[in-house]
Protein backbone atom coordinates (compact mmCIF):
# COMPACT_ATOMS: atom_id res chain seq x y z
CA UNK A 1 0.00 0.00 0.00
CA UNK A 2 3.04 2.62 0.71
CA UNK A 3 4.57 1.78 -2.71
CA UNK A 4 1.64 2.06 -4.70
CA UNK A 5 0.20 5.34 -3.06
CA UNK A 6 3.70 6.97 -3.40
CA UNK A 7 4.07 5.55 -7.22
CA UNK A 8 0.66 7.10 -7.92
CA UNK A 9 1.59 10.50 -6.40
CA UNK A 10 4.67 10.32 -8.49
CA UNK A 11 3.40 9.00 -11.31
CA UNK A 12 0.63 11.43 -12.44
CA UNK A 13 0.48 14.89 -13.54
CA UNK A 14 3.37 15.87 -11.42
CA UNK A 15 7.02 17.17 -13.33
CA UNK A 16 10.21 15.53 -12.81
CA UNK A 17 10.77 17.62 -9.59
CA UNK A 18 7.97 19.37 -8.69
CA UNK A 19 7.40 21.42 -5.61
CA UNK A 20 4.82 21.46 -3.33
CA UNK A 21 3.74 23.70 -0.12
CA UNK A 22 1.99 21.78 2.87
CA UNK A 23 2.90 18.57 1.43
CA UNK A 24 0.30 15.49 2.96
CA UNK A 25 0.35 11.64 1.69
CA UNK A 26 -2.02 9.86 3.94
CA UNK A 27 -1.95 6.09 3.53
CA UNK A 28 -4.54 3.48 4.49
CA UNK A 29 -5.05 -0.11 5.19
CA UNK A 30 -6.98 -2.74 2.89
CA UNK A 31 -10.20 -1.85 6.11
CA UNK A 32 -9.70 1.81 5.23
CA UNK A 33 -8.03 2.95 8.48
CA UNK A 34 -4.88 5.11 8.91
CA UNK A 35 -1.67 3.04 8.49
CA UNK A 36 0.52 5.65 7.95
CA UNK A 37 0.82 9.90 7.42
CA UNK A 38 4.03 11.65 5.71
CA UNK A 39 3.65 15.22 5.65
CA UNK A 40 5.92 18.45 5.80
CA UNK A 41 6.05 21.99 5.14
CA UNK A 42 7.36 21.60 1.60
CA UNK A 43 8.36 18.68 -0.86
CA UNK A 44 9.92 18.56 -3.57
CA UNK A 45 8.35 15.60 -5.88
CA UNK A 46 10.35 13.39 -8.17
CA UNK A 47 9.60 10.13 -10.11
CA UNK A 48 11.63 8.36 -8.02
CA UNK A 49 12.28 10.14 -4.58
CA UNK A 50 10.30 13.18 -2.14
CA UNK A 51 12.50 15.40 -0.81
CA UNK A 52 10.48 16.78 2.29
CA UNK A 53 11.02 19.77 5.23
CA UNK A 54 9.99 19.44 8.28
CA UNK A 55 9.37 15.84 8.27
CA UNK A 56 6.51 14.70 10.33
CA UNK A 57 5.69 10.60 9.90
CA UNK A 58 3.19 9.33 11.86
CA UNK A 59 2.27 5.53 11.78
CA UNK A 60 -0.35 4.53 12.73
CA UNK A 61 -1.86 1.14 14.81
CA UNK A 62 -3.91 0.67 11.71
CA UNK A 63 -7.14 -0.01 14.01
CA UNK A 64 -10.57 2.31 13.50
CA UNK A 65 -10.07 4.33 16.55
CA UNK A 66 -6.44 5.56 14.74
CA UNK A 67 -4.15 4.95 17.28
CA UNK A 68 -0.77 6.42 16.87
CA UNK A 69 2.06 4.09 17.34
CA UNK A 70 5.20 5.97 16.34
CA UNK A 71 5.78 9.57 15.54
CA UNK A 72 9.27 10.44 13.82
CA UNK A 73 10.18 14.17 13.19
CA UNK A 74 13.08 15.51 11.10
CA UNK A 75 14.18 19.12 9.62
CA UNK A 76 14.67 16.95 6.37
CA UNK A 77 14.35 13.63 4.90
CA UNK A 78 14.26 12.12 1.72
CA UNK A 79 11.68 9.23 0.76
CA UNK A 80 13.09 6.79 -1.68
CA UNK A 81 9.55 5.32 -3.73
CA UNK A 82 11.28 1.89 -4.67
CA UNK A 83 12.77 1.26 -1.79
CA UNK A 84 9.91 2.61 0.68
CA UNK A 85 12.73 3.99 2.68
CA UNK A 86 13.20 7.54 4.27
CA UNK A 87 16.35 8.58 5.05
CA UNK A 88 18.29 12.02 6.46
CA UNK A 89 21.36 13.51 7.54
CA UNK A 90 20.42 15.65 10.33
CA UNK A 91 19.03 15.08 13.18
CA UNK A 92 15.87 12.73 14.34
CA UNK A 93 13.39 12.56 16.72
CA UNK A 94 11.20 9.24 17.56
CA UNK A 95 8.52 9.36 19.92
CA UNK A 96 6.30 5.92 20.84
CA UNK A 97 4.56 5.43 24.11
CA UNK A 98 7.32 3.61 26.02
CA UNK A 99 10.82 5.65 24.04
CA UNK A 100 11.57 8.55 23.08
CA UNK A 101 14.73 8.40 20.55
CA UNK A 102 16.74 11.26 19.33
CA UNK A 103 20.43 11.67 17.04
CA UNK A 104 21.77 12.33 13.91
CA UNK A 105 22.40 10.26 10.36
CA UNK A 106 18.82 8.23 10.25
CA UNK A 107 17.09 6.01 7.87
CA UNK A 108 13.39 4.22 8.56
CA UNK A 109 12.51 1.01 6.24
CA UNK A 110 8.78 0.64 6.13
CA UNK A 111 9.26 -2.77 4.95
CA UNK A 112 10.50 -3.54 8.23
CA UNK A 113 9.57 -0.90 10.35
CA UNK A 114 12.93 -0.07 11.42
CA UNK A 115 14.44 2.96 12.45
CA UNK A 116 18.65 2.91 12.44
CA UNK A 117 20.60 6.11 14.24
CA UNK A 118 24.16 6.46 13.52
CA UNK A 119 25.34 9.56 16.01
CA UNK A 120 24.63 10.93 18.77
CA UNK A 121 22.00 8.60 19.68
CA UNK A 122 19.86 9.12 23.39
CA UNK A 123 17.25 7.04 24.68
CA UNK A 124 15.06 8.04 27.14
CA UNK A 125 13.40 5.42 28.12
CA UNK A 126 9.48 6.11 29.56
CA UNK A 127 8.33 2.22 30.78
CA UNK A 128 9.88 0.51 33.62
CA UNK A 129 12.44 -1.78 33.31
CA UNK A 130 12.86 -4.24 36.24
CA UNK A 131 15.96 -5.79 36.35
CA UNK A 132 17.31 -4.51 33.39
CA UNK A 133 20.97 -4.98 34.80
CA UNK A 134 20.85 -8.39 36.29
């Protein structure tokens, strides 16, 4: 569903790069509920890639009631359609229930729903966690 929303967007009437201002790709599940939300302040649209400011993902439980499960915010990111990747140099923010995650250098796969940091990485953990040095 990610890849085929995000190759539609791309795919129609859209240029090669084209901007946009208060950029919003909602996604859905087969039910009709939220799965996912990418939006920013800008974009810049490509065939192949999104270029996007202030990055604001939200993913979603994919229930009716539209719970939110992760939020991840970034000055900048770029989406790669093929891959259903985003990715961005600068720094991150990822906020769930029980973590709250913040560095620089990040990439997300939706495939696998996996967030990597590669500097300046803090956790802040928001859950206990009993014997977590035993």
């Amino acid at each position: 569903m990610f890849l085929f929303v995000w190759s539609a967007l791309a795919a129609g009437p859209l240029g090669s790069e084209t901007p946009v201002s208060g950029f919003r790709l909602p996604t859905f599940t087969a039910e009709g509920n939220r799965s996912m939300l990418l939006q920013g302040t800008s974009a810049l649209v490509g065939s192949k890639t999104i270029e996007v400011q202030d990055l604001n993902l939200t993913l979603f439980k994919g229930d009716a009631a539209n719970t939110i499960e992760t939020v991840l915010l970034s000055p900048s990111a770029v989406a790669d359609l093929d891959a259903e990747t985003l990715h961005g140099d600068g720094p991150v923010r990822v906020i769930h229930d029980e973590v709250e995650i913040t560095g620089h250098g990040w990439a997300y796969d939706h495939a696998l729903k996996k967030v990597s940091i590669t500097s300046r990485v803090r956790v802040v953990f928001h859950a206990t966690l009993p014997d977590i040095l035993k």
